[in-house]
N, C-alpha and C. Protein backbone atom coordinates (compact mmCIF):
# COMPACT_ATOMS: atom_id res chain seq x y z
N UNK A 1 0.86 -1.20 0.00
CA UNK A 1 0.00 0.00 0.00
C UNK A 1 0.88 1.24 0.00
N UNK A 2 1.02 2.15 -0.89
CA UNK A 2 1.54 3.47 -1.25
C UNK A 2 1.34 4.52 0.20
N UNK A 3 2.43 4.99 0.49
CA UNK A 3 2.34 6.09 1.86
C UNK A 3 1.66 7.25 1.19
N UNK A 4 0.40 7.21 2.48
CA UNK A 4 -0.43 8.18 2.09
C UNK A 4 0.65 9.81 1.55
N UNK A 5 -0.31 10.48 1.10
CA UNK A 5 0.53 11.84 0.82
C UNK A 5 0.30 12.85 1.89
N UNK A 6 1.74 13.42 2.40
CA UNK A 6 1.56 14.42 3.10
C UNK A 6 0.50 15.30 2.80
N UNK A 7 0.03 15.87 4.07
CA UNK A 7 -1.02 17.01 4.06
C UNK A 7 0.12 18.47 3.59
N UNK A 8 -1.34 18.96 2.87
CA UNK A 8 -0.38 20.85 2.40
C UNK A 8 -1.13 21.74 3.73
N UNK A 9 -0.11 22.41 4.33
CA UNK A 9 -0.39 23.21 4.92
C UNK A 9 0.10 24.49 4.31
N UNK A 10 -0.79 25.68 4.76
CA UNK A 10 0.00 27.03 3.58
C UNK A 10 0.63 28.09 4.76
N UNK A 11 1.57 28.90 4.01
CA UNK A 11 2.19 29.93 5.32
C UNK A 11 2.40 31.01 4.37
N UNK A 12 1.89 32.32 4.56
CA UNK A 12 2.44 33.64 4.15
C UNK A 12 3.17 34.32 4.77
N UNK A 13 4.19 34.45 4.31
CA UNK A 13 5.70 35.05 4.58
C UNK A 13 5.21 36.01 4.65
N UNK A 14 5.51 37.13 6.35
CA UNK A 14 5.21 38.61 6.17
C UNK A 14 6.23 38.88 7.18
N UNK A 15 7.10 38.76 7.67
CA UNK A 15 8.12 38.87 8.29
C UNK A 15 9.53 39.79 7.90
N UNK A 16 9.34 40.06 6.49
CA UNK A 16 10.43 41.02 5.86
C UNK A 16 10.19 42.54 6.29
N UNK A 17 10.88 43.11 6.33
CA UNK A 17 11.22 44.38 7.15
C UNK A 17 10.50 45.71 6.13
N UNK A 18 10.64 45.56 4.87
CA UNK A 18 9.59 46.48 4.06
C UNK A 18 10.21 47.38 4.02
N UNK A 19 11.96 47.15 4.16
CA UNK A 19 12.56 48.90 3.86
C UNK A 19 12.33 49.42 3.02
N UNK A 20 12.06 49.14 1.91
CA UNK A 20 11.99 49.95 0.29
C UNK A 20 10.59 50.54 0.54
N UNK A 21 9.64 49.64 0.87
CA UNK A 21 8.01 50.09 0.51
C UNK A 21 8.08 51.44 1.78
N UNK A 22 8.87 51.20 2.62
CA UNK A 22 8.27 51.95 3.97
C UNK A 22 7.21 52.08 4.60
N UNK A 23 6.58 50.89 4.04
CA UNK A 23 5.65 50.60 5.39
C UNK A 23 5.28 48.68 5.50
N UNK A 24 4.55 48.44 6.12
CA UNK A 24 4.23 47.13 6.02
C UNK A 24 3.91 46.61 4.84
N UNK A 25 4.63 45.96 4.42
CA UNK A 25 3.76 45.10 3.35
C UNK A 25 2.20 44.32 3.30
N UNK A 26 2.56 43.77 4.39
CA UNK A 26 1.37 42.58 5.14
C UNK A 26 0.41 43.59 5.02
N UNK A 27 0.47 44.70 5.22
CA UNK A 27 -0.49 45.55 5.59
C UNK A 27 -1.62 46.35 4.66
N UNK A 28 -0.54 46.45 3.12
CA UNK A 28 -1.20 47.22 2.07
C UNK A 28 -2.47 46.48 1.51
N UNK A 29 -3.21 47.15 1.19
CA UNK A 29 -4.59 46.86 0.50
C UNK A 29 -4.50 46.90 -1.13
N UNK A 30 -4.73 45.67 -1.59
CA UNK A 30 -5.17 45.96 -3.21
C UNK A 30 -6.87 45.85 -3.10
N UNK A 31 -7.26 44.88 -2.18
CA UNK A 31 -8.50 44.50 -2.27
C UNK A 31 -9.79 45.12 -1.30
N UNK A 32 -8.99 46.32 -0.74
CA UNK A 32 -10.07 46.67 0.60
C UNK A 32 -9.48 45.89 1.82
N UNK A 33 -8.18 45.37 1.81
CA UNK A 33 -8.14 44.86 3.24
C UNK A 33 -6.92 44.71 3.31
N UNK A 34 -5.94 44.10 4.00
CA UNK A 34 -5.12 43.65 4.56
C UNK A 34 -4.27 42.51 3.60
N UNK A 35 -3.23 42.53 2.64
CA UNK A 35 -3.06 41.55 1.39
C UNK A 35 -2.43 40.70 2.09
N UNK A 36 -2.12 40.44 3.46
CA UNK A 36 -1.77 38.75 4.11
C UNK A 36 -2.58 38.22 4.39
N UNK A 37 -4.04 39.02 4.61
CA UNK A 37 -5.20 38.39 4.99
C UNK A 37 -6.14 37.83 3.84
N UNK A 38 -5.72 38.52 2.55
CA UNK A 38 -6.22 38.20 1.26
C UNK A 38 -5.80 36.54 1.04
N UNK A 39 -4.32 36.94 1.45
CA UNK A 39 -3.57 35.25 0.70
C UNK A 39 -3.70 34.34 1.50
N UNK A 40 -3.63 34.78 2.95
CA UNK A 40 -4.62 33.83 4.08
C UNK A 40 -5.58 32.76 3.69
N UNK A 41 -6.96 33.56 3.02
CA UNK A 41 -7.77 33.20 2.86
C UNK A 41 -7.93 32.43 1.49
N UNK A 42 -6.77 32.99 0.63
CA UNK A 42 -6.37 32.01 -0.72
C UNK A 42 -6.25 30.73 -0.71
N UNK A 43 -4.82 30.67 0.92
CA UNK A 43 -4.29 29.41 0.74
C UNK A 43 -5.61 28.50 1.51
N UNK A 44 -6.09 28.93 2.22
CA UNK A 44 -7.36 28.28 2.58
C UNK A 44 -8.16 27.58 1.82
N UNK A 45 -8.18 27.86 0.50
CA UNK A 45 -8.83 27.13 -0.24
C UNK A 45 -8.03 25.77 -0.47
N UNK A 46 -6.94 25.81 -0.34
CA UNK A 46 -5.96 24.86 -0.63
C UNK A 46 -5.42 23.51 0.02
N UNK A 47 -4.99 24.32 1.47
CA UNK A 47 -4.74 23.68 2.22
C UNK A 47 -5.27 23.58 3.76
N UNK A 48 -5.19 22.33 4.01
CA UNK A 48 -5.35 21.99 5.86
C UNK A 48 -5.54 23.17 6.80
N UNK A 49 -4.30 23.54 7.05
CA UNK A 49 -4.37 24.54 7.82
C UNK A 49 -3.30 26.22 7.23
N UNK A 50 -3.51 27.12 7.58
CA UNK A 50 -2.67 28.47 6.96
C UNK A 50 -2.23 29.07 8.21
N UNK A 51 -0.95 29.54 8.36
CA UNK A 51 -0.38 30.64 9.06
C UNK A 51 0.04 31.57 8.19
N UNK A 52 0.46 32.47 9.15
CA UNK A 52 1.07 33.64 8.86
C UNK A 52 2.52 33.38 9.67
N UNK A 53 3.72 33.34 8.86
CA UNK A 53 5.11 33.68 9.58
C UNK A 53 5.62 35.08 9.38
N UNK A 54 6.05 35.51 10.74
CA UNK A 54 6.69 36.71 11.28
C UNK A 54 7.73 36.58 11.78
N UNK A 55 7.88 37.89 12.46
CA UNK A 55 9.45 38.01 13.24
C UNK A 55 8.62 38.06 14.52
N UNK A 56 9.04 37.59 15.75
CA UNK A 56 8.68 37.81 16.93
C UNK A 56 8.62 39.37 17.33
N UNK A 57 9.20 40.14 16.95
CA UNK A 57 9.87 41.15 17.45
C UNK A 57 8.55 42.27 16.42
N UNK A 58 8.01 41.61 15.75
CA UNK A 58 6.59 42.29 14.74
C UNK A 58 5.50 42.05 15.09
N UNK A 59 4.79 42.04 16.36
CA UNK A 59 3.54 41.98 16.77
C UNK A 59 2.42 42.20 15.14
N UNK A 60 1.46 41.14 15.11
CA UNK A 60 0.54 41.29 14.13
C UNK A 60 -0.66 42.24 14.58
N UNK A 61 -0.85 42.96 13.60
CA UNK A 61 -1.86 44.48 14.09
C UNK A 61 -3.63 44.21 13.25
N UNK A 62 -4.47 44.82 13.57
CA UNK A 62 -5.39 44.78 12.95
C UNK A 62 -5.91 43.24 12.64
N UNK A 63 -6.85 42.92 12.06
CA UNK A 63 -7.34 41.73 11.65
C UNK A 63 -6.37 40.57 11.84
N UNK A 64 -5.44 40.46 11.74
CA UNK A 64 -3.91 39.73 11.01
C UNK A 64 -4.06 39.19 12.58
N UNK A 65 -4.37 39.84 13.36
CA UNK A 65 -4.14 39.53 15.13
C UNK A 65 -5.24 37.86 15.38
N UNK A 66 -5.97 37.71 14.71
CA UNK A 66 -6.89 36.73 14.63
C UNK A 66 -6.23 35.80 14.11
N UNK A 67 -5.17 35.61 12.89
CA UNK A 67 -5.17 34.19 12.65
C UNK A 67 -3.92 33.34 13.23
N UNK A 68 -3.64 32.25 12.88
CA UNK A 68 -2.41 31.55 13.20
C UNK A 68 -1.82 32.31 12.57
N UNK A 69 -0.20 32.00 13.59
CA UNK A 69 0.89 32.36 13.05
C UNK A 69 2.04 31.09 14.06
N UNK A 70 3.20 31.76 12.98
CA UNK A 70 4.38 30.86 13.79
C UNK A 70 5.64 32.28 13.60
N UNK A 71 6.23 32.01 14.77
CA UNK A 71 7.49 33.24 14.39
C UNK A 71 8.99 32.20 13.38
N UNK A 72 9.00 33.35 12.74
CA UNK A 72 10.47 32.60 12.28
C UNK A 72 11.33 32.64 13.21
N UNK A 73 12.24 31.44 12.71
CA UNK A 73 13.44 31.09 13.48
C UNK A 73 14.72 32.24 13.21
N UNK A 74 15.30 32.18 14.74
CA UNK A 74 16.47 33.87 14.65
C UNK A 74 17.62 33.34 14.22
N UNK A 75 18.47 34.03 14.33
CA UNK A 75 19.59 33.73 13.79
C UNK A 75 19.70 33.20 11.82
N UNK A 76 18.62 33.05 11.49
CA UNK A 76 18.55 33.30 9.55
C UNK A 76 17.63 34.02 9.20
N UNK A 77 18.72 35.13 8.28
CA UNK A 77 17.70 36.36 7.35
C UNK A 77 16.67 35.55 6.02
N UNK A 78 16.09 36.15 6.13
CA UNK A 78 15.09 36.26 4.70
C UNK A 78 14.21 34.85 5.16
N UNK A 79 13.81 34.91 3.53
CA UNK A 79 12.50 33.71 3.66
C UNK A 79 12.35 32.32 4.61
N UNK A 80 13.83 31.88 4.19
CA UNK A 80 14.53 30.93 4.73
C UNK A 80 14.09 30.80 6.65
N UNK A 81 13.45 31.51 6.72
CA UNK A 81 13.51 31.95 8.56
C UNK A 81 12.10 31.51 8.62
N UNK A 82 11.44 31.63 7.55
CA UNK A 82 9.69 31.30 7.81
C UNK A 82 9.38 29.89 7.38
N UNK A 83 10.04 29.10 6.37
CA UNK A 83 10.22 28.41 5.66
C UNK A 83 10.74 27.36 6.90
N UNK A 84 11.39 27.85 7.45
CA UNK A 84 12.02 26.56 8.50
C UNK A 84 11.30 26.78 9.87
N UNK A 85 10.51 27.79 9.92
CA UNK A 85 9.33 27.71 11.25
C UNK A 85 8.03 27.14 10.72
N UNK A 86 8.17 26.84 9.91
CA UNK A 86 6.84 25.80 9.29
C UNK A 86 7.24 24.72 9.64
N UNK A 87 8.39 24.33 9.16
CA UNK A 87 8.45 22.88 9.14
C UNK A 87 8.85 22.88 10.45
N UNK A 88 9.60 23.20 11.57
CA UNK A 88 9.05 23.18 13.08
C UNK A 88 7.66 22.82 13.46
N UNK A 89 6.93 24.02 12.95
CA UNK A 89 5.71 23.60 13.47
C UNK A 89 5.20 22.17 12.99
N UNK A 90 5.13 22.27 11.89
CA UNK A 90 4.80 20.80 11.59
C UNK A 90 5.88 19.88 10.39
N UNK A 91 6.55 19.15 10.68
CA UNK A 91 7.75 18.58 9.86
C UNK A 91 6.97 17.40 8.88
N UNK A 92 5.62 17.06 9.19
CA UNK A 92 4.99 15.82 8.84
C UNK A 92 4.45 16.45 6.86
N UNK A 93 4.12 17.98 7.53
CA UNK A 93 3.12 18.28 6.12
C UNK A 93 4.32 18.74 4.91
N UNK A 94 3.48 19.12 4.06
CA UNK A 94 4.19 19.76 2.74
C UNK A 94 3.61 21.19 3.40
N UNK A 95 4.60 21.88 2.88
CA UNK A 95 4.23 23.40 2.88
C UNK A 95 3.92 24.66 1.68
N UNK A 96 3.05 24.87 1.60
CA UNK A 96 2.41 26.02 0.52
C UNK A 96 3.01 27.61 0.25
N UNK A 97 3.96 27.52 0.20
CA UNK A 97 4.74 29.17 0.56
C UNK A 97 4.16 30.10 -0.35
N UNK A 98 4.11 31.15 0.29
CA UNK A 98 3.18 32.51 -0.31
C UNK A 98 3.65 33.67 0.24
N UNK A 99 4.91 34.47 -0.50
CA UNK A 99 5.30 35.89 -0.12
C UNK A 99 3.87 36.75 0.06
N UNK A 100 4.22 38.07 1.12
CA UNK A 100 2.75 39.15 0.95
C UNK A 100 2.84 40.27 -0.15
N UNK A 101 3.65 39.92 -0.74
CA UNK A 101 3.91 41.06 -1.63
C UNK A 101 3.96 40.31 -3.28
N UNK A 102 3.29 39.66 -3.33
CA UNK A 102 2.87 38.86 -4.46
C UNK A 102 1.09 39.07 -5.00
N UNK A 103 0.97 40.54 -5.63
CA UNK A 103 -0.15 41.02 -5.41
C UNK A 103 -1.40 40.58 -6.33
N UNK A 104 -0.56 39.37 -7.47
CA UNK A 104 -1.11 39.16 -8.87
C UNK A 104 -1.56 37.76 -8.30
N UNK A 105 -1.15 37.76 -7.39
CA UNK A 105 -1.52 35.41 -7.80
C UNK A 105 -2.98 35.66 -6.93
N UNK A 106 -3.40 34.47 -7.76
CA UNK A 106 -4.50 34.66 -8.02
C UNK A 106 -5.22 32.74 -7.52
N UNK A 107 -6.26 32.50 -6.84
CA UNK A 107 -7.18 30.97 -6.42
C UNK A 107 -6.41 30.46 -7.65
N UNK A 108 -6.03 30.55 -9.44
CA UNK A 108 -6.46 29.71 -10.76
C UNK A 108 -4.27 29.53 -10.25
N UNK A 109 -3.97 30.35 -10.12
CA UNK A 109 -1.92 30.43 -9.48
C UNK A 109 -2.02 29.54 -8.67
N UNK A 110 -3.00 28.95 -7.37
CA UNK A 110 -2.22 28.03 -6.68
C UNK A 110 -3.17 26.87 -6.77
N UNK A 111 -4.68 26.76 -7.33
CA UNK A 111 -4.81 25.58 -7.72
C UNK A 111 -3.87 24.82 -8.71
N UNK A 112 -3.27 25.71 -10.22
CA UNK A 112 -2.64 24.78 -10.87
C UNK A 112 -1.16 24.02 -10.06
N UNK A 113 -0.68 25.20 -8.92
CA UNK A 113 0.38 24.66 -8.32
C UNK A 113 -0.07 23.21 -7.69
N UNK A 114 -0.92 23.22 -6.79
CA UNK A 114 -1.39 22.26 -6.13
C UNK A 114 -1.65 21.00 -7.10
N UNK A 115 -2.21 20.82 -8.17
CA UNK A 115 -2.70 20.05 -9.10
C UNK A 115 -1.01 19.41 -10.08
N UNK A 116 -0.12 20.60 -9.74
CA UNK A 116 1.12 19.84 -10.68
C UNK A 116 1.90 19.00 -9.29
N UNK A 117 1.30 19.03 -7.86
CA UNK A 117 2.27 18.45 -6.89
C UNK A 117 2.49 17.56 -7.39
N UNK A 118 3.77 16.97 -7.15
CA UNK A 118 4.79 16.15 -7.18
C UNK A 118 5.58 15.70 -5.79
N UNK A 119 4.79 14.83 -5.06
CA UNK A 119 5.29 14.78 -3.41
C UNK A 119 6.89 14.01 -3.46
N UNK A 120 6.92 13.29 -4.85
CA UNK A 120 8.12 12.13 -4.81
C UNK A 120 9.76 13.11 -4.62
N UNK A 121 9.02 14.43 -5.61
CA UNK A 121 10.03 15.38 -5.76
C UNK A 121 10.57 16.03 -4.41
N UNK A 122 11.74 17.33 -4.33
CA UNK A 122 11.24 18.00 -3.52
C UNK A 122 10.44 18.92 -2.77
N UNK A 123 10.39 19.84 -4.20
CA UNK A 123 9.62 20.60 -3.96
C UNK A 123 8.64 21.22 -5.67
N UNK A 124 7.46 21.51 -5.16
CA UNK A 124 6.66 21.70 -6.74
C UNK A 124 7.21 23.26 -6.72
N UNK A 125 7.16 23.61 -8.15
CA UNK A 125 7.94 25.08 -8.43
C UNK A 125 7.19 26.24 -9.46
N UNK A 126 6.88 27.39 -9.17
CA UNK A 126 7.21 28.05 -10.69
C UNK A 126 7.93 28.65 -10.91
N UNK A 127 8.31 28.79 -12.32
CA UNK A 127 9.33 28.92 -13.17
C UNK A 127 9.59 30.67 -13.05
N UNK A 128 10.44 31.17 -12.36
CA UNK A 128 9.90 32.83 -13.18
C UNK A 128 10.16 32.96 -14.38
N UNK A 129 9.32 34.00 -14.86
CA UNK A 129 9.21 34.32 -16.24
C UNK A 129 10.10 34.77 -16.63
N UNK A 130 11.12 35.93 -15.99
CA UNK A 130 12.11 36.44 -16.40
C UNK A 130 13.58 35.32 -16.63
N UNK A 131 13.94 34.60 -15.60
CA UNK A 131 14.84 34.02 -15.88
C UNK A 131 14.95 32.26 -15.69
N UNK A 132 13.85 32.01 -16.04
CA UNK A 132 13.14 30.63 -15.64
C UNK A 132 13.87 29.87 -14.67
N UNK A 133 14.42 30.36 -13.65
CA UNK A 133 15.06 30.41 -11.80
C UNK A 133 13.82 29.43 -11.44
N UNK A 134 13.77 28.63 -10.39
CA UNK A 134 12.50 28.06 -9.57
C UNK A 134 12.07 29.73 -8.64
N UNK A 135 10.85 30.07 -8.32
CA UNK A 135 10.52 31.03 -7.74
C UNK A 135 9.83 30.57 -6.48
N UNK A 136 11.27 30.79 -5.42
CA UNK A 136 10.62 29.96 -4.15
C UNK A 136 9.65 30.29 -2.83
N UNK A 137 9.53 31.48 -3.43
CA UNK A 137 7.83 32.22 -2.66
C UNK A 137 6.71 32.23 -3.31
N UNK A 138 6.61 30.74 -4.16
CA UNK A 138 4.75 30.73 -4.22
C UNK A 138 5.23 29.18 -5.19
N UNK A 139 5.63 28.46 -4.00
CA UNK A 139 5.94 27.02 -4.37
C UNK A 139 5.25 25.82 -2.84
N UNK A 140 5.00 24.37 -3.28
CA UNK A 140 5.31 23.89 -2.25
C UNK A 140 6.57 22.79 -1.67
N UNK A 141 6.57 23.12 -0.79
CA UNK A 141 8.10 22.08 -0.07
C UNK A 141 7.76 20.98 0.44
N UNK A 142 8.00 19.94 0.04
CA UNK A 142 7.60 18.31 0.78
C UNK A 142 8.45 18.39 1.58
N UNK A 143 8.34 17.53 2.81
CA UNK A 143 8.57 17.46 4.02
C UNK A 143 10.05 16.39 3.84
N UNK A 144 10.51 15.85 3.09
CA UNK A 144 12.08 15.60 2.83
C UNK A 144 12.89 16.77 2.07
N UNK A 145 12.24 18.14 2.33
CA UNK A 145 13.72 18.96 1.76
C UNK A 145 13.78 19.41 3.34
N UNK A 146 13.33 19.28 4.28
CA UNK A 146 13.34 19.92 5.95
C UNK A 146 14.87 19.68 6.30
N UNK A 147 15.46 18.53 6.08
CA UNK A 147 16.43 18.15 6.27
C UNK A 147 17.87 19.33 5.45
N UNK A 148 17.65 19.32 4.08
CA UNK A 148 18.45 20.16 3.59
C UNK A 148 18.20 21.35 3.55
N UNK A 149 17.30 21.98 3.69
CA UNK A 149 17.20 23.36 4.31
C UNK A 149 17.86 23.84 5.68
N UNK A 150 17.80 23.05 6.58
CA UNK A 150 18.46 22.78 8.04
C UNK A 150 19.93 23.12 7.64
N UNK A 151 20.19 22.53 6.85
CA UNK A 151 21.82 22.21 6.32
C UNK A 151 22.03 23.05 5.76
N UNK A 152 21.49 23.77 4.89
CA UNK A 152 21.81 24.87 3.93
C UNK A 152 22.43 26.31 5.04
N UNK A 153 21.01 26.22 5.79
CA UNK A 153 20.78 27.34 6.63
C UNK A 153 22.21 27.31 7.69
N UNK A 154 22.57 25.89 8.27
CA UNK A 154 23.74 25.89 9.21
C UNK A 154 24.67 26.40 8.26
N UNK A 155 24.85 26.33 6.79
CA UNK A 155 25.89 26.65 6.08
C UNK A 155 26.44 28.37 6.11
N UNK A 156 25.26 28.76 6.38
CA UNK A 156 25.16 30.38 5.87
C UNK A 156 24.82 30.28 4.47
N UNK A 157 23.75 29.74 3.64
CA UNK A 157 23.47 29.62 2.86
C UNK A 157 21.59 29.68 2.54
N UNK A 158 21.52 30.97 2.99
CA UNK A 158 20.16 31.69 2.91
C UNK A 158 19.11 31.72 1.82
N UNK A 159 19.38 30.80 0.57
CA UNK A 159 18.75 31.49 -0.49
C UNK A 159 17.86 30.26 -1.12
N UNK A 160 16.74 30.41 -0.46
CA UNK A 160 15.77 29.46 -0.66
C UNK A 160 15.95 28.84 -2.26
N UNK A 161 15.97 29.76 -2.90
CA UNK A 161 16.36 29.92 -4.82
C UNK A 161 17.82 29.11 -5.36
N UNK A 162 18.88 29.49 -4.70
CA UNK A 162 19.64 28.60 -5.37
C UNK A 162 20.11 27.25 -4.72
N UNK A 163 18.98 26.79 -3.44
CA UNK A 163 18.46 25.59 -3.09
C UNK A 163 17.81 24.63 -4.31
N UNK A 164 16.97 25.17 -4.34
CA UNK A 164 15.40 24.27 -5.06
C UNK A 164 16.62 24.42 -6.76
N UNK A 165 17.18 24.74 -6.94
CA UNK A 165 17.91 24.85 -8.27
C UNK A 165 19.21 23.91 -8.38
N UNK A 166 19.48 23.17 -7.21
CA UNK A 166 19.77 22.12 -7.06
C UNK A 166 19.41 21.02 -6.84
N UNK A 167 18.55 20.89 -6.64
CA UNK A 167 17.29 19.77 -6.39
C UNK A 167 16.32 19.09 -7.62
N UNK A 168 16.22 18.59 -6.91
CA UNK A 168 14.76 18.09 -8.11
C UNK A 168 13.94 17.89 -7.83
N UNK A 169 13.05 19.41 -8.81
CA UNK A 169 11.92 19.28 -7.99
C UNK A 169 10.90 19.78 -9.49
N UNK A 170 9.73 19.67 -9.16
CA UNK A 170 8.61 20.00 -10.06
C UNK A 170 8.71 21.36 -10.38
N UNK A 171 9.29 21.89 -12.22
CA UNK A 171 9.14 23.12 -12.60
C UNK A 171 8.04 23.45 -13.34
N UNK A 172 7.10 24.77 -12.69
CA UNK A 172 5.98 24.89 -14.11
C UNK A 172 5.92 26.16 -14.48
N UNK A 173 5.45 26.40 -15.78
CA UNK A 173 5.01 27.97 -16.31
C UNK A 173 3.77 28.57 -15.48
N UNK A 174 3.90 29.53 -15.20
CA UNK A 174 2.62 30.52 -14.72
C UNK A 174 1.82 30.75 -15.45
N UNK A 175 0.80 30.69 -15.60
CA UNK A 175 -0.69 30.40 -16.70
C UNK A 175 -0.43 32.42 -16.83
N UNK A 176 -0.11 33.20 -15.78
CA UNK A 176 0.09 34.63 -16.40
C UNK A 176 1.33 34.86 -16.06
N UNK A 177 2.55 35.43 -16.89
CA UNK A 177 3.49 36.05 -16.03
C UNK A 177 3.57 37.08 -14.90
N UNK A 178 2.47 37.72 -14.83
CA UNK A 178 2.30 38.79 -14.19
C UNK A 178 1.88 38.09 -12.16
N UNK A 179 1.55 36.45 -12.32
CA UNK A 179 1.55 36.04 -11.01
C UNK A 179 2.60 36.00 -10.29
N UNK A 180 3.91 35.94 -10.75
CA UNK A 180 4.63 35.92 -9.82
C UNK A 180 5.84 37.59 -9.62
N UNK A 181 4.98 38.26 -9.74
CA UNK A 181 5.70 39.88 -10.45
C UNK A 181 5.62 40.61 -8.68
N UNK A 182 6.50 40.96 -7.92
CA UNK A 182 6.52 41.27 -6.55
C UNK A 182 6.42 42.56 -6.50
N UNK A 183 5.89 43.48 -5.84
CA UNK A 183 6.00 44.68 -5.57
C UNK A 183 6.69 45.11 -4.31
N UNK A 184 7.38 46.16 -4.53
CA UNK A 184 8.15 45.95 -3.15
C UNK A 184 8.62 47.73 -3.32
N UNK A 185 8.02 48.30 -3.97
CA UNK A 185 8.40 50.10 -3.83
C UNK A 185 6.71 50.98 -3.86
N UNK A 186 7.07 52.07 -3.28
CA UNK A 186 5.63 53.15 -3.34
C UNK A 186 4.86 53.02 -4.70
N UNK A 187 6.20 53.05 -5.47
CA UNK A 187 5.87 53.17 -7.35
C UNK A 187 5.22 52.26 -7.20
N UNK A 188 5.63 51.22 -7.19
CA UNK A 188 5.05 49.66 -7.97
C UNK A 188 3.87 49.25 -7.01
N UNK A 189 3.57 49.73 -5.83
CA UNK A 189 2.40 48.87 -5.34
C UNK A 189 1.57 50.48 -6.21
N UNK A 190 1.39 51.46 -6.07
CA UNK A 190 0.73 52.74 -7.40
C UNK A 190 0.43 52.14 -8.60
N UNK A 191 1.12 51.40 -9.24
CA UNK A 191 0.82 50.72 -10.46
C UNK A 191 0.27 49.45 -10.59
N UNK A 192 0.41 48.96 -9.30
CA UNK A 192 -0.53 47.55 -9.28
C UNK A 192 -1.78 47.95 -8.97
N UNK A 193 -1.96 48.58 -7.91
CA UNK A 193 -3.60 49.02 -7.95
C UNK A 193 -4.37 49.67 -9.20
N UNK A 194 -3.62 50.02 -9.96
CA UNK A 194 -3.96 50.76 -11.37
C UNK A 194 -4.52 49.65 -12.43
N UNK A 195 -3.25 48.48 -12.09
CA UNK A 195 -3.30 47.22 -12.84
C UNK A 195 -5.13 46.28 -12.61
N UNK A 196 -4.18 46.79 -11.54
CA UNK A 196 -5.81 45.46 -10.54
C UNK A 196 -6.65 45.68 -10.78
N UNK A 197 -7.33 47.38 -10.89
CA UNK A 197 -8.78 47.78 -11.33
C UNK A 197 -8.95 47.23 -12.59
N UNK A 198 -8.15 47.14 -13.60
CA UNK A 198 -8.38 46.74 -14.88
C UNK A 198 -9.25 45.67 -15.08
């Protein structure tokens, strides 16, 4: 009998510091609300259970105060810090990763992700458009890369991206390029709301 398949649990990364935007990311509205609480409720469609990963040291404000969360682990910068407080919390599931500053993806972005899983692999991927790189904030991680992430991270080797680019793992095209397009300045979240009304 075939081992059942790990459960997907989903986590939105909001834990980055937002120097460029100057203000919260987690916080900006495309939709009338709160865009960690948007993707919250995305990955919900998806998976088991959803957190939100932070920094301890970032109390969650407004609505955001209601759902799960897990703090990232200290001592590693960037994604890599939320990414490995998931699999703390739970080492058993696959994990659904979802930056908050990913303002384009869209329920049709992570059903097809979910639908190309590949649990045998390490991790399911999309491709970015620009330099067809694995794009490792809106991928999921099966619960045998926990181990080499651990390792990477003891290395000083922070970069979730040129991880999964050693690995083998499930690569796919984005049904739009524009899903995996990040905003991360005053300008560019100005032009996504411009976009979005469209």
């Amino acid at each position: 009998m075939p081992d059942k398949e790990p459960p997907i649990y989903g986590l939105v990364l909001i834990g980055g510091k937002s120097t460029r935007m100057n203000s919260d990311k987690a916080l900006l509205s495309y939709r009338g609300r709160p865009h960690a609480a948007h993707c919250y409720d995305l990955l919900s469609n998806h998976c088991d259970r959803v957190y939100l990963s932070t920094r301890s040291d970032a109390p969650l404000k407004g609505s955001l105060e209601a759902l799960n969360v897990v703090n990232d682990v200290t001592d590693v910068p960037g994604p890599m810090a939320g990414i490995l407080a998931a699999f703390e919390e739970e080492s058993q599931a696959a994990w659904l990763v979802l930056a908050c500053d990913l303002p384009y993806v869209t329920d049709t972005t992570l059903e097809r992700l979910v639908a190309a899983r590949d649990n045998e692999n390490f991790a399911t991927v999309y491709a970015s458009p620009e330099d067809r790189k694995p794009e490792p904030l809106c991928a999921i991680y099966e619960p045998r890369i926990r181990s080499i992430l651990q390792e990477s991270a003891a290395n000083a080797d922070y970069s979730p991206r040129n991880l999964l680019s050693r690995l083998d793992i499930s690569l796919l095209d984005a049904h739009d390029p524009r899903d995996l397009r990040n905003v991360n300045t005053p300008e560019e979240y100005v032009a996504a709301l411009q976009e979005l009304k469209k």
